[in-house]
N, C-alpha and C. Protein backbone atom coordinates (compact mmCIF):
# COMPACT_ATOMS: atom_id res chain seq x y z
N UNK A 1 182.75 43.52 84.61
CA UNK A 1 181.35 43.76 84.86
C UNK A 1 180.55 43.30 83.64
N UNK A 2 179.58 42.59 83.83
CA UNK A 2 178.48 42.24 82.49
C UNK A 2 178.13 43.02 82.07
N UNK A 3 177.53 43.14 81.27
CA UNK A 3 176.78 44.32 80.36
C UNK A 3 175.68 44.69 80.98
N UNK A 4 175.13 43.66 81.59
CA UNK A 4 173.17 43.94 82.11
C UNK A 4 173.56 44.76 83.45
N UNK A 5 174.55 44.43 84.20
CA UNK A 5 175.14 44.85 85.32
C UNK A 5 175.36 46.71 85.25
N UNK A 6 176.60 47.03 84.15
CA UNK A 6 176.85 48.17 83.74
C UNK A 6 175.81 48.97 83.21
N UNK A 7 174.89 48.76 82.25
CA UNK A 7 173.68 49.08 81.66
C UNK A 7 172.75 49.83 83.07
N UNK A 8 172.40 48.80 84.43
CA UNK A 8 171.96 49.22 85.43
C UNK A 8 172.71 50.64 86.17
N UNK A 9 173.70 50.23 86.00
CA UNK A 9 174.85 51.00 86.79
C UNK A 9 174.51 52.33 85.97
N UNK A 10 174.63 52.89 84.66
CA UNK A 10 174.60 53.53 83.61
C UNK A 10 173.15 54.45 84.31
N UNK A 11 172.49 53.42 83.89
CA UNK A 11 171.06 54.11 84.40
C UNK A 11 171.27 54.64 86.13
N UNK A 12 171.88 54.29 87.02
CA UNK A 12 171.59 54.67 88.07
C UNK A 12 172.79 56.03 88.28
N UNK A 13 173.42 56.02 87.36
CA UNK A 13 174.04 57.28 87.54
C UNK A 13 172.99 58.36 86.57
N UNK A 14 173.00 58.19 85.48
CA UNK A 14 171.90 59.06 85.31
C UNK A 14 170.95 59.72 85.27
N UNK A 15 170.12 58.66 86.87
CA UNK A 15 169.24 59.28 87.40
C UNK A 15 169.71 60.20 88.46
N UNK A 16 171.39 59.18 88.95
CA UNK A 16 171.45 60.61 90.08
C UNK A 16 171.72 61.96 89.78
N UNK A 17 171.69 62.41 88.85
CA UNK A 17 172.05 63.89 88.07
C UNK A 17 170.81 64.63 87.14
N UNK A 18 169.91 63.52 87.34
CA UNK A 18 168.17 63.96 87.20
C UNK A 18 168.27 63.73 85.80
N UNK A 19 168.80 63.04 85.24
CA UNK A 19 168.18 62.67 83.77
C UNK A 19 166.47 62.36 83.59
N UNK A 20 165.82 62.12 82.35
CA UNK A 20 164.53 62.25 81.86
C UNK A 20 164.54 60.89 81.19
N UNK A 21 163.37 60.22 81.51
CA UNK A 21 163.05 59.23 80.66
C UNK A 21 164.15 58.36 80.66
N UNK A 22 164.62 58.30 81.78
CA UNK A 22 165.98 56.92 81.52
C UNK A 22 164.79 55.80 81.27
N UNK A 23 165.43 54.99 79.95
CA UNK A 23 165.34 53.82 79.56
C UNK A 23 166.34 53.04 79.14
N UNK A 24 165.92 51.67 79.40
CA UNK A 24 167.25 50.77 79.07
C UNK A 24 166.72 49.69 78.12
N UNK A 25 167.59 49.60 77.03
CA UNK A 25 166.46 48.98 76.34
C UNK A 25 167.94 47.25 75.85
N UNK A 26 166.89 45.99 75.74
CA UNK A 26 167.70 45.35 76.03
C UNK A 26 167.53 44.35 74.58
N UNK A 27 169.09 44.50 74.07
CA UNK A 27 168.92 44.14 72.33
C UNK A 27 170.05 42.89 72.29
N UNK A 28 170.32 42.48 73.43
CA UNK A 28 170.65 40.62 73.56
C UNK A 28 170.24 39.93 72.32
N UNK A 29 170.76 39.82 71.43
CA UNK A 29 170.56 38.65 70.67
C UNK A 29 169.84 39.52 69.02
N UNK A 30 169.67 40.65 69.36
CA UNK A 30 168.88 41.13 67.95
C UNK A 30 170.41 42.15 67.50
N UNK A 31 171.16 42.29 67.08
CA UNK A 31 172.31 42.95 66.44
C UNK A 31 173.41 42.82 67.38
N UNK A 32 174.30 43.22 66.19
CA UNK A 32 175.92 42.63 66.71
C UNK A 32 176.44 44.11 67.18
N UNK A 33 175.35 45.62 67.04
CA UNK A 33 175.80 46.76 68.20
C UNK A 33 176.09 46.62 69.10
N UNK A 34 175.65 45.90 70.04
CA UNK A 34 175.53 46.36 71.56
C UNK A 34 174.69 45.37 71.86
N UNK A 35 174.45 45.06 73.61
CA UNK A 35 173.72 44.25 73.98
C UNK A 35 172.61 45.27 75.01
N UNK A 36 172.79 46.24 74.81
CA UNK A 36 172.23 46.80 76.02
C UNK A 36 172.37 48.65 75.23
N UNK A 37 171.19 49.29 74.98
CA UNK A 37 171.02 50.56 74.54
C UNK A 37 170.52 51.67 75.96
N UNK A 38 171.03 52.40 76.42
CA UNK A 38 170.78 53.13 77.42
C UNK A 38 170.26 54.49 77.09
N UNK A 39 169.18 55.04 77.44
CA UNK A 39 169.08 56.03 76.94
C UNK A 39 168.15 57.54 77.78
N UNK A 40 168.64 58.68 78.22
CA UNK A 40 168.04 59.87 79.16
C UNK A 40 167.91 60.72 78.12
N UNK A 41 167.12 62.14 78.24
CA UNK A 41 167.34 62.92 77.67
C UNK A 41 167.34 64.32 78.88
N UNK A 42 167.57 65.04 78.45
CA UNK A 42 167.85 66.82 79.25
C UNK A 42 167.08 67.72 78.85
N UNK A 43 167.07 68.20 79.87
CA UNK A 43 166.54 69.70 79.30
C UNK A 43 167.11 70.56 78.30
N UNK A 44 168.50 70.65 78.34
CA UNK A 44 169.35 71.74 77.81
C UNK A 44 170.94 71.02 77.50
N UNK A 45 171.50 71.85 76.79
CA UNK A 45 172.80 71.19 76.47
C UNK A 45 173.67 71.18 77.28
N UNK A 46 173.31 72.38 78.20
CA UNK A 46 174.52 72.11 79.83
C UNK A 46 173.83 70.86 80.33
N UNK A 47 172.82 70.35 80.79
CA UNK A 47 172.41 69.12 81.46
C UNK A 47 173.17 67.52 80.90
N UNK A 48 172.40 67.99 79.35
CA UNK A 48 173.07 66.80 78.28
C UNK A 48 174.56 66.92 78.43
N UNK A 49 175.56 67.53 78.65
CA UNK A 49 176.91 67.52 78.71
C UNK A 49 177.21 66.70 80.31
N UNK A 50 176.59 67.66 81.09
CA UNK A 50 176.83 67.09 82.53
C UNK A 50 176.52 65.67 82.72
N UNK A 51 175.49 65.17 81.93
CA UNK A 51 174.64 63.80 82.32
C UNK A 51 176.15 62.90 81.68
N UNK A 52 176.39 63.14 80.39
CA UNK A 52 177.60 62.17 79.78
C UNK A 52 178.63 62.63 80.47
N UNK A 53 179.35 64.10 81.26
CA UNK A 53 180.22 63.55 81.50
C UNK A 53 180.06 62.78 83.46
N UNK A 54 179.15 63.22 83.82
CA UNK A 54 179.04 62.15 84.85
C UNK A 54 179.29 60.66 84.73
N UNK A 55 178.56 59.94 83.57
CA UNK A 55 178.48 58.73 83.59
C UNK A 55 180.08 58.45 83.22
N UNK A 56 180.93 58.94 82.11
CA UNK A 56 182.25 58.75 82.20
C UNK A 56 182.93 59.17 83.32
N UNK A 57 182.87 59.54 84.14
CA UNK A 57 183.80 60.40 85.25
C UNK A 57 183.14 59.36 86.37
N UNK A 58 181.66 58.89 86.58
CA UNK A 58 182.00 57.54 87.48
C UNK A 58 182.59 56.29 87.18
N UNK A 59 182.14 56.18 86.22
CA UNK A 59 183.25 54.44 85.28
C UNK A 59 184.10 54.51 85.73
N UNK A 60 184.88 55.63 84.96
CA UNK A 60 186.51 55.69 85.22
C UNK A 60 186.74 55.48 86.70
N UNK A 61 186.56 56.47 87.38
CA UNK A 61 186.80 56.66 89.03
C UNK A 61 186.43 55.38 89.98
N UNK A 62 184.88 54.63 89.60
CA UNK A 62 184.59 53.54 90.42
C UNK A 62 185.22 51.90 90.06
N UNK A 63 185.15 52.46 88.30
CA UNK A 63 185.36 50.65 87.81
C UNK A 63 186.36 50.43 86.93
N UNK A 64 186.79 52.05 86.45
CA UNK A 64 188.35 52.08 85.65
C UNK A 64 188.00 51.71 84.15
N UNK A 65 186.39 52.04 84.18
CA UNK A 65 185.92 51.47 82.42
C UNK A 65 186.19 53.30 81.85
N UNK A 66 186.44 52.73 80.59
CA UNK A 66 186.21 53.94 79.59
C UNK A 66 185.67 53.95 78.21
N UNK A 67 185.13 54.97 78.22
CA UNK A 67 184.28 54.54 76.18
C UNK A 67 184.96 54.38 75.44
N UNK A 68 184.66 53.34 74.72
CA UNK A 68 185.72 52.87 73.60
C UNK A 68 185.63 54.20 72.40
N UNK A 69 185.02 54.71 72.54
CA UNK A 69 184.02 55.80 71.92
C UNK A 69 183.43 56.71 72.24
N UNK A 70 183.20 58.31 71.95
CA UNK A 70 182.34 59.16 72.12
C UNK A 70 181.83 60.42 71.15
N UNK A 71 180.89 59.87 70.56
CA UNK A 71 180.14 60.99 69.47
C UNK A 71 179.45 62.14 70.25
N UNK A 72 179.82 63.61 69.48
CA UNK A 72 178.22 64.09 69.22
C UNK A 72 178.65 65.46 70.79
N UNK A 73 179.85 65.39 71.16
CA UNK A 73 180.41 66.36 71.75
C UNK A 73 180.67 68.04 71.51
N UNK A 74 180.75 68.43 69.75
CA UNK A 74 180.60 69.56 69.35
C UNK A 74 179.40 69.97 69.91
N UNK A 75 177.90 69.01 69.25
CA UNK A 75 176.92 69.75 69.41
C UNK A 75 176.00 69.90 70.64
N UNK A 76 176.45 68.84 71.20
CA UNK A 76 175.84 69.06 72.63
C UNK A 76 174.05 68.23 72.85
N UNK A 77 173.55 68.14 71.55
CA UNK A 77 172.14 67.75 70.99
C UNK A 77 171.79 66.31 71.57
N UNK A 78 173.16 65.67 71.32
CA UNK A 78 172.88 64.31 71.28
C UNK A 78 174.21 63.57 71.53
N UNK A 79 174.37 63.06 72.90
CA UNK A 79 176.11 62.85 72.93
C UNK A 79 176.17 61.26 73.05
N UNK A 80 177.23 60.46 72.68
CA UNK A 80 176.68 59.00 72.24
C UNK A 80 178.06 58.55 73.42
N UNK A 81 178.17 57.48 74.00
CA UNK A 81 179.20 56.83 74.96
C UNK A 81 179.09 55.40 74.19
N UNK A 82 180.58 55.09 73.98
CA UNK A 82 180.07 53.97 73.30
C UNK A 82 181.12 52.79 74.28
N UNK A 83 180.30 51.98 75.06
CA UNK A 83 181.15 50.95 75.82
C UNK A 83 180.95 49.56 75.47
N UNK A 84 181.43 49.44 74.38
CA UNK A 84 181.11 48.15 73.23
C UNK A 84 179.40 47.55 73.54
N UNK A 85 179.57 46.81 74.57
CA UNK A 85 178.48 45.98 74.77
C UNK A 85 177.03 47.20 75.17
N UNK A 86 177.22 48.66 75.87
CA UNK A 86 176.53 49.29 76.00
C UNK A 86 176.58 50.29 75.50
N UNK A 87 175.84 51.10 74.77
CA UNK A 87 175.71 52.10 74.29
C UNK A 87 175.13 53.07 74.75
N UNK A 88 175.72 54.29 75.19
CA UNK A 88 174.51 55.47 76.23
C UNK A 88 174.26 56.37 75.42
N UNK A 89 173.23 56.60 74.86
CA UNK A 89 172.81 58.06 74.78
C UNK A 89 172.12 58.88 75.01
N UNK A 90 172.77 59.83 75.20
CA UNK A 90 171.90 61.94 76.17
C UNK A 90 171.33 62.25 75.27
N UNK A 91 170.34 62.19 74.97
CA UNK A 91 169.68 63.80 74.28
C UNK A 91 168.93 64.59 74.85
N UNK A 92 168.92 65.69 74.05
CA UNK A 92 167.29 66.54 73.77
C UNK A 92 166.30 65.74 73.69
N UNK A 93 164.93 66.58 74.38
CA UNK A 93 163.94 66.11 74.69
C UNK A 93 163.27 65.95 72.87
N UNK A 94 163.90 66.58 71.80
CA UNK A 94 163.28 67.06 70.51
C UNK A 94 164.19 65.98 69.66
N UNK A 95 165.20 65.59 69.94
CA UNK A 95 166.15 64.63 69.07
C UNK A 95 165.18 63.29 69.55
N UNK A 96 165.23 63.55 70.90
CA UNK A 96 165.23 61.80 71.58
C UNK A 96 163.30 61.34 70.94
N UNK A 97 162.65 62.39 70.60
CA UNK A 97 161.14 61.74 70.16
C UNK A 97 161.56 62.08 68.72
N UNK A 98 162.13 62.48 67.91
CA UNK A 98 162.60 62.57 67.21
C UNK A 98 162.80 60.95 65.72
N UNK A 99 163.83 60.26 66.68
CA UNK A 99 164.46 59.50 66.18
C UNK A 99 164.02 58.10 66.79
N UNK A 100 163.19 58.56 68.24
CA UNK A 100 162.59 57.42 68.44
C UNK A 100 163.48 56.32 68.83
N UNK A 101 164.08 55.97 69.10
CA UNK A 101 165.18 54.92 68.88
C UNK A 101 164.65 53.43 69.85
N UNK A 102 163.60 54.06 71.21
CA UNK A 102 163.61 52.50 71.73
C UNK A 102 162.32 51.99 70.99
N UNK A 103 161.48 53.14 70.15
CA UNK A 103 160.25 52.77 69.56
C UNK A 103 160.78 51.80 67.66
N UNK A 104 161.99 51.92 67.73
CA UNK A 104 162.56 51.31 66.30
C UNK A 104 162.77 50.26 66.48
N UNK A 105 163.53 50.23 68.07
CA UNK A 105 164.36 48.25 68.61
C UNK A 105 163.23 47.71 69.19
N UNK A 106 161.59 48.27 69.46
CA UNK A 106 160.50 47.21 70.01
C UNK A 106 160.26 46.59 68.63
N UNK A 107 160.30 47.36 68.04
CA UNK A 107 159.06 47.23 66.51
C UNK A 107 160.03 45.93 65.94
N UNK A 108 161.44 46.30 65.99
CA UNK A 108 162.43 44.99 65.14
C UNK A 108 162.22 43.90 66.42
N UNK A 109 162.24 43.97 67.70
CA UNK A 109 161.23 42.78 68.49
C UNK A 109 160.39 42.36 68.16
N UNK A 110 159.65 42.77 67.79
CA UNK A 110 158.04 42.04 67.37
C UNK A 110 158.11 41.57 66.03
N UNK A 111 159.09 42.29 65.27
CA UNK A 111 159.01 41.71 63.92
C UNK A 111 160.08 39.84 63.87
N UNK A 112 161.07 40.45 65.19
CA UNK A 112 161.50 38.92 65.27
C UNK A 112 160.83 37.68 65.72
N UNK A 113 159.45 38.17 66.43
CA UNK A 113 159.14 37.10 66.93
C UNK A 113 157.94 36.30 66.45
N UNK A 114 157.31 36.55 65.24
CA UNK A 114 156.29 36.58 64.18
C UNK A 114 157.08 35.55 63.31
């Protein structure tokens, strides 16, 4: 599966379990992270748990993918899936404005294209 493909896929499971603010933010060509940053946040840390382990528990089951990676499971705050080319992360509604993260990868957009 491509990345832009999975990334979609990512997002459409996370809406089916009522994630917040799904965004997908698309970093093709600006760092050697990931090509594709996915990102919901929850209400609460039972939601944030449920939302990541949904998205692993359909991979596995529909497409047999698994995270090469997974941060951030103790605390429940902020749980990271890491599927090389895509990166998902759950948070809190207080982490995710927080740290800002798709407001950091526009700003390094605009600074690339100047």
């Amino acid at each position: 599966m491509e990345s832009k493909e999975l990334a979609a896929k990512i997002a459409e499971i996370l809406d089916s379990k009522k994630g917040i603010d799904i965004e997908t933010v698309d970093l093709t060509g600006k760092t050697v992270l990931a090509d594709y940053f996915v990102l919901a946040s929850g209400n609460s840390t039972t939601q944030i748990r449920a939302l990541a382990d949904e998205v692993e528990f359909v991979l596995k089951k529909d497409f047999d993918i698994v995270p090469d990676h997974i941060e951030g499971r103790a605390g429940d705050k902020w749980i990271l899936l890491d599927y090389k080319d895509v990166v998902v992360h759950v948070m809190g509604r207080e982490e995710r404005e927080n740290y800002s993260i798709e407001k950091f990868w526009e700003t390094k957009r605009r600074e690339g294209e100047e």
